[in-house]
Every structure is written in structure tokens, then in C-alpha cells.
Protein backbone atom coordinates (compact mmCIF):
# COMPACT_ATOMS: atom_id res chain seq x y z
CA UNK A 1 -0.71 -36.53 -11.29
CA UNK A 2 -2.42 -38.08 -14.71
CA UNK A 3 -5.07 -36.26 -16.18
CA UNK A 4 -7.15 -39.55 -14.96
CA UNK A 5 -9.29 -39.09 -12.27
CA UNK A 6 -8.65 -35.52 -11.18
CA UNK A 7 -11.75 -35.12 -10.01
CA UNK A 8 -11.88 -37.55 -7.54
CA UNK A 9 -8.05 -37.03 -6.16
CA UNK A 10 -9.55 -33.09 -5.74
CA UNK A 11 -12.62 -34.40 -4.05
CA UNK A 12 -10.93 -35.65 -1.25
CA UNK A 13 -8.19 -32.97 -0.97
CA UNK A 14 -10.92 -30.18 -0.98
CA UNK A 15 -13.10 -32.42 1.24
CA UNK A 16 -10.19 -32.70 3.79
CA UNK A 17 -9.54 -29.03 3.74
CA UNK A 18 -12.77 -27.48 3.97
CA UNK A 19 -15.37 -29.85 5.17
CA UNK A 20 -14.58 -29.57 9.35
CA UNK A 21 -13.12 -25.76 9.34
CA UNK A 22 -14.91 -24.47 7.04
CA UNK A 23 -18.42 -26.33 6.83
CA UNK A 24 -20.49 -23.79 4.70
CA UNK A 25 -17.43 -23.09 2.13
CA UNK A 26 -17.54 -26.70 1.70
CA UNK A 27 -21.43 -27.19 0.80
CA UNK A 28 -20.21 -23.63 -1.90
CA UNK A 29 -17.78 -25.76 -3.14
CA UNK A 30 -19.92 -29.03 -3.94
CA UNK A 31 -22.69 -26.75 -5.43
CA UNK A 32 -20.00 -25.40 -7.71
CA UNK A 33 -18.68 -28.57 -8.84
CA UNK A 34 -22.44 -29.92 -9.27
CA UNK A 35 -22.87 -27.03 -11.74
CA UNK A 36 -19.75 -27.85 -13.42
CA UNK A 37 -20.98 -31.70 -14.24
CA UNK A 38 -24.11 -29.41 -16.26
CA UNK A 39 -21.63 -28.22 -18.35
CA UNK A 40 -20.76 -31.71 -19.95
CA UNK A 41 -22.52 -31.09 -23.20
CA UNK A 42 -20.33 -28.57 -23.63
CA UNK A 43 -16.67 -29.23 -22.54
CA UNK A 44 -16.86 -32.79 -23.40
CA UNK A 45 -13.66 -34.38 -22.09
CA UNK A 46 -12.81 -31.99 -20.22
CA UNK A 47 -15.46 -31.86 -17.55
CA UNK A 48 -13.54 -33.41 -15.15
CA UNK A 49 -10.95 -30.93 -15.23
CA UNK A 50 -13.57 -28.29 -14.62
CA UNK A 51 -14.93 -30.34 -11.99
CA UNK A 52 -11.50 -30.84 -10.27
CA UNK A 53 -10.67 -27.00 -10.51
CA UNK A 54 -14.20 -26.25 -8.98
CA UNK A 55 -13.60 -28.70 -5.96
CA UNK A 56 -10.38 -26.83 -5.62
CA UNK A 57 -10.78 -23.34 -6.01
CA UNK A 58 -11.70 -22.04 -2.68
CA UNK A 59 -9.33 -24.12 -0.69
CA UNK A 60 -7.24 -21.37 -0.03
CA UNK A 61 -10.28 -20.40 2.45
CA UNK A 62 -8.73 -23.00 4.75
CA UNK A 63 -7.06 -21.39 7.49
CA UNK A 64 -3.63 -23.67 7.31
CA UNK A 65 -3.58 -22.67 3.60
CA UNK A 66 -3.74 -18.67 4.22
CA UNK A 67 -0.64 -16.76 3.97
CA UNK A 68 -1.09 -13.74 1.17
CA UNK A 69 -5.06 -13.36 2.07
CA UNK A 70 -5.95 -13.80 -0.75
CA UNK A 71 -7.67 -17.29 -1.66
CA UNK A 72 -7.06 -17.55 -5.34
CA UNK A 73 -3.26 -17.53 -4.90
CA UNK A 74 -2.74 -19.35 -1.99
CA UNK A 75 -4.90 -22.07 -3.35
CA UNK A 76 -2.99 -22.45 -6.11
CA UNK A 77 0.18 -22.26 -4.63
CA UNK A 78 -0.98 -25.33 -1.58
CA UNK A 79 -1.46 -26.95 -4.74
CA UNK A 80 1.53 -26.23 -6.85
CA UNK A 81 3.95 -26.64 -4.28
CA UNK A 82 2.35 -29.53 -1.27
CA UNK A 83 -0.12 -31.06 -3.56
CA UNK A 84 1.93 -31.10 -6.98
CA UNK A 85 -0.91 -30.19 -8.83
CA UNK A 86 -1.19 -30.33 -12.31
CA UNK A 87 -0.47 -26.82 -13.67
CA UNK A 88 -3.66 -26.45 -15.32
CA UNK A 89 -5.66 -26.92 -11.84
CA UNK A 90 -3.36 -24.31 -10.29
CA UNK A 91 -3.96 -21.35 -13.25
CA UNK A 92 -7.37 -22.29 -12.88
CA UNK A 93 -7.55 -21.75 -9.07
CA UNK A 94 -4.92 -18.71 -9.07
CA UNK A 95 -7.16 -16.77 -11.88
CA UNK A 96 -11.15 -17.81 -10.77
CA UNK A 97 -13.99 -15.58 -10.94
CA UNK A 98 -11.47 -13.16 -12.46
CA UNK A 99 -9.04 -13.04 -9.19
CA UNK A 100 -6.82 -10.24 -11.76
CA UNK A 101 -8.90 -7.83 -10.11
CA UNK A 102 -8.36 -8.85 -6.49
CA UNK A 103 -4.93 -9.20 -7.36
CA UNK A 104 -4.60 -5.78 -8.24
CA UNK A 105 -6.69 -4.53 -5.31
CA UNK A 106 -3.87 -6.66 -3.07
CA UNK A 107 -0.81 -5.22 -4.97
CA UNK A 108 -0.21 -8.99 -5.76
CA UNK A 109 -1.10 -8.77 -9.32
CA UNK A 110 2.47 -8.86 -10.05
CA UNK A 111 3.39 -11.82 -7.93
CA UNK A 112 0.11 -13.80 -9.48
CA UNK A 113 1.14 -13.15 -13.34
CA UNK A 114 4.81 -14.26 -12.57
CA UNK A 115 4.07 -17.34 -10.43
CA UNK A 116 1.63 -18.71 -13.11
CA UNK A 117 0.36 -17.94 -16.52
CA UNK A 118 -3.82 -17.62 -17.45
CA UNK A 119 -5.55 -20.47 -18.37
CA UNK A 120 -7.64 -20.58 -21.43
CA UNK A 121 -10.72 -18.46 -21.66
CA UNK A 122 -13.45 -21.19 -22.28
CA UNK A 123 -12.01 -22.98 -19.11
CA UNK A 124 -11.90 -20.03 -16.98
CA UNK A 125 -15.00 -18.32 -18.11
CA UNK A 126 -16.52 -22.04 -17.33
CA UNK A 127 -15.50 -21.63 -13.54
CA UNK A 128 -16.92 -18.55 -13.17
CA UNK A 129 -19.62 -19.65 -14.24
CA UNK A 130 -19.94 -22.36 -11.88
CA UNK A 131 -18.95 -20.19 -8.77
CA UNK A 132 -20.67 -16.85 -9.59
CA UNK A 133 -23.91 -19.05 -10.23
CA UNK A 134 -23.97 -20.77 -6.67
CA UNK A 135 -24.47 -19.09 -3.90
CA UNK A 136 -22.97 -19.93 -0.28
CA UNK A 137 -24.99 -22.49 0.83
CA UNK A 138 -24.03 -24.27 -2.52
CA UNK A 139 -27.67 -23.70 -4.12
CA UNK A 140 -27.87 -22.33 -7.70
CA UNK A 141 -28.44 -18.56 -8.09
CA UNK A 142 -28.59 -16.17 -10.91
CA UNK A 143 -25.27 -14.14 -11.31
CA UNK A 144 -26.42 -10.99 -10.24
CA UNK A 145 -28.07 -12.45 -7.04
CA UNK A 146 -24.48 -13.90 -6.27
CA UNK A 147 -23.06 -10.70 -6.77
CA UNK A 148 -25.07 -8.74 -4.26
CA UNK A 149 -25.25 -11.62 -1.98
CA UNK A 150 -20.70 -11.10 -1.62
CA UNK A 151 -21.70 -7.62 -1.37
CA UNK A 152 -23.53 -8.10 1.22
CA UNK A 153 -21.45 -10.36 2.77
CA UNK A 154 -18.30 -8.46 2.61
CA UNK A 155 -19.73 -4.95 2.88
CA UNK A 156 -18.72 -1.81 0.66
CA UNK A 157 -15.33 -1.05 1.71
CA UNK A 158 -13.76 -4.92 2.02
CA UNK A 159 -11.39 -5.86 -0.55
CA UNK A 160 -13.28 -8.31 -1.97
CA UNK A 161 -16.28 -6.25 -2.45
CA UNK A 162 -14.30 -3.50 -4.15
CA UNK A 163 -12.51 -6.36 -6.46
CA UNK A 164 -16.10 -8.12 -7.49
CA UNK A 165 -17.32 -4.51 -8.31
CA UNK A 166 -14.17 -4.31 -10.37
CA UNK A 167 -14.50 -7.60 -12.21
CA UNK A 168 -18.69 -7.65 -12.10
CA UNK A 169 -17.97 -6.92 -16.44
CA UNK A 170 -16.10 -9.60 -16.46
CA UNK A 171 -18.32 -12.13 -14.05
CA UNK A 172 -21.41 -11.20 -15.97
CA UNK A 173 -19.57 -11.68 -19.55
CA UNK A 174 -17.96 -15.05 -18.43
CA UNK A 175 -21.58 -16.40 -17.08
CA UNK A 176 -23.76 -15.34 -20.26
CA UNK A 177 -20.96 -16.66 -22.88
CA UNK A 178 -21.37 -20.00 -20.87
CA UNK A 179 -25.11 -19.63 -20.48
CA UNK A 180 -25.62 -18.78 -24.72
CA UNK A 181 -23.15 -21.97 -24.90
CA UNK A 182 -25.76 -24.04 -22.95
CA UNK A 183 -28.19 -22.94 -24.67
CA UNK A 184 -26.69 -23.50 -28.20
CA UNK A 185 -26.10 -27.22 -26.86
CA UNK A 186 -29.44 -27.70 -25.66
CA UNK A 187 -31.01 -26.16 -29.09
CA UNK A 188 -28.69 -28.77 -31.06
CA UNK A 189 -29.95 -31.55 -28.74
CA UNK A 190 -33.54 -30.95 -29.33
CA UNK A 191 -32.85 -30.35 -33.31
């Protein structure tokens, strides 16, 4: 697939995966990608590929996709191997919201890092941003209101709450290097 236009090709896919079975997953998912269009000013050309990565990164949510449990790799496999993804979207959707630690929590860290390779940092640290700042319902939140809310969600002793209290350095880091990048763009703008 061309770099052209990824956002709108991952539109539909997500859209086809999530909006029916999983209805509230879907309205996360829009909210994320709505963030990621705020984040123009500073990606540039490369919004769209943030855009397309948030519109994909919880498909692996959708219950034809699941086979390891956990979302962030089968995601990006569904799109490596049916969708024939470009490889960027898959690292992207293997690695979000720094998966490494739910990997490692799954004792598939090993299988993640040999099926594909990190993307870079200002790209990833983007989509966390976008998904640790929206909550379920796919309004905006403040990072540590997201966190609590998965907490919540999951309770204490689910994997994915042990693996977001594992990664919460990394979250917060990720969202306030994006949020001092906003804020550097919006300082230039009004210079």
C-alpha cells in the first residue's frame, strides 16, 4: 500500500472491524485518531501516518482478530499478514502505549521483538499520546485520568492493569514530551 491515503484505507478497515462488535472501542478509536489530527503542527507530513496507526491500533480488540490475547500483537500481525500493511503501521500497532511491558507480562516479549522491530520514538511516543489522552468513550482526558480509568476497568490483578502500572513511566514521559512539543508549536505560532 502507498504511503497515500493511509488514513482513509485504515478508516474503513478499523471501521469494519470494530464499529458492530465492538461499538464503544470504536468511538476510543475515533477519539484517538481526532487527537492525532491536533498533532499536525507538529509531525507535519506525517500526520496521516499517525492518524492511520491510531485508527488501527486497537483492532486486535476484534474478536476474529484475537489469537495471542494480547491486542497490540495481534493487531499488527491481522495487518502484516491479511491486510499487507505497511510495516511502519504494524511496529506502530505491535509497540502502542508501550505494549513492551504487556509483552513481558504475557511471556510474548520475545515473539513481539522478533516478529517486528520498534518504530521511532517521536512516532510512538505520538500514539501514546493520542490513546493514553482519550478515554473509552473517545472523549479527551488527562493521562493520569486514563490511567486510573484502565485500572479501574481491568481491576488490580488483570494483566493489563499490572502492564499499565509497569509502563505508567513510560505513558506519562511519552504524553508530556508530546504535550511540551505542542506547546513549543503553539508558542512559535503566536511569536
Amino acid at each position: 500500500m502507498g504511503r497515500v491515503g493511509h488514513s482513509e484505507w485504515a478508516y474503513g478497515l478499523a471501521k469494519d472491524l470494530l464499529e458492530t462488535t465492538l461499538p464503544r472501542r470504536w468511538a476510543h478509536t475515533q477519539g484517538v485518531a481526532e487527537q492525532a489530527e491536533s498533532l499536525a503542527g507538529v509531525l507535519g507530513a506525517e500526520t496521516d501516518t499517525l492518524i492511520a496507526a491510531c485508527l488501527l491500533h486497537d483492532i486486535g480488540y476484534a474478536p476474529d482478530l484475537v489469537s495471542t490475547g494480547m491486542h497490540q500483537l495481534d493487531g499488527a500481525r491481522y495487518l502484516r499478514d491479511v491486510a499487507k500493511a505497511d510495516e511502519q503501521l504494524c511496529r506502530l500497532v505491535a509497540y502502542h502505549s508501550c505494549a513492551d511491558n504487556e509483552a513481558r507480562q504475557r511471556d510474548l516479549l520475545d515473539v513481539m521483538v522478533k516478529e517486528f522491530e520498534q518504530e521511532r520514538t517521536d512516532l510512538a511516543r505520538a500514539l501514546t499520546y493520542c490513546d493514553m489522552t482519550t478515554g473509552p468513550d473517545g472523549r479527551h482526558l488527562d493521562v493520569l485520568d486514563r490511567l486510573a480509568e484502565i485500572h479501574s476497568r481491568y481491576g488490580p490483578e488483570h494483566v493489563v492493569s499490572r502492564s499499565i502500572t509497569d509502563a505508567t513511566p513510560c505513558i506519562v514521559s511519552s504524553v508530556r514530551s508530546v504535550e511540551a512539543a505542542l506547546a513549543d508549536v503553539r508558542q512559535a505560532d503566536a511569536g
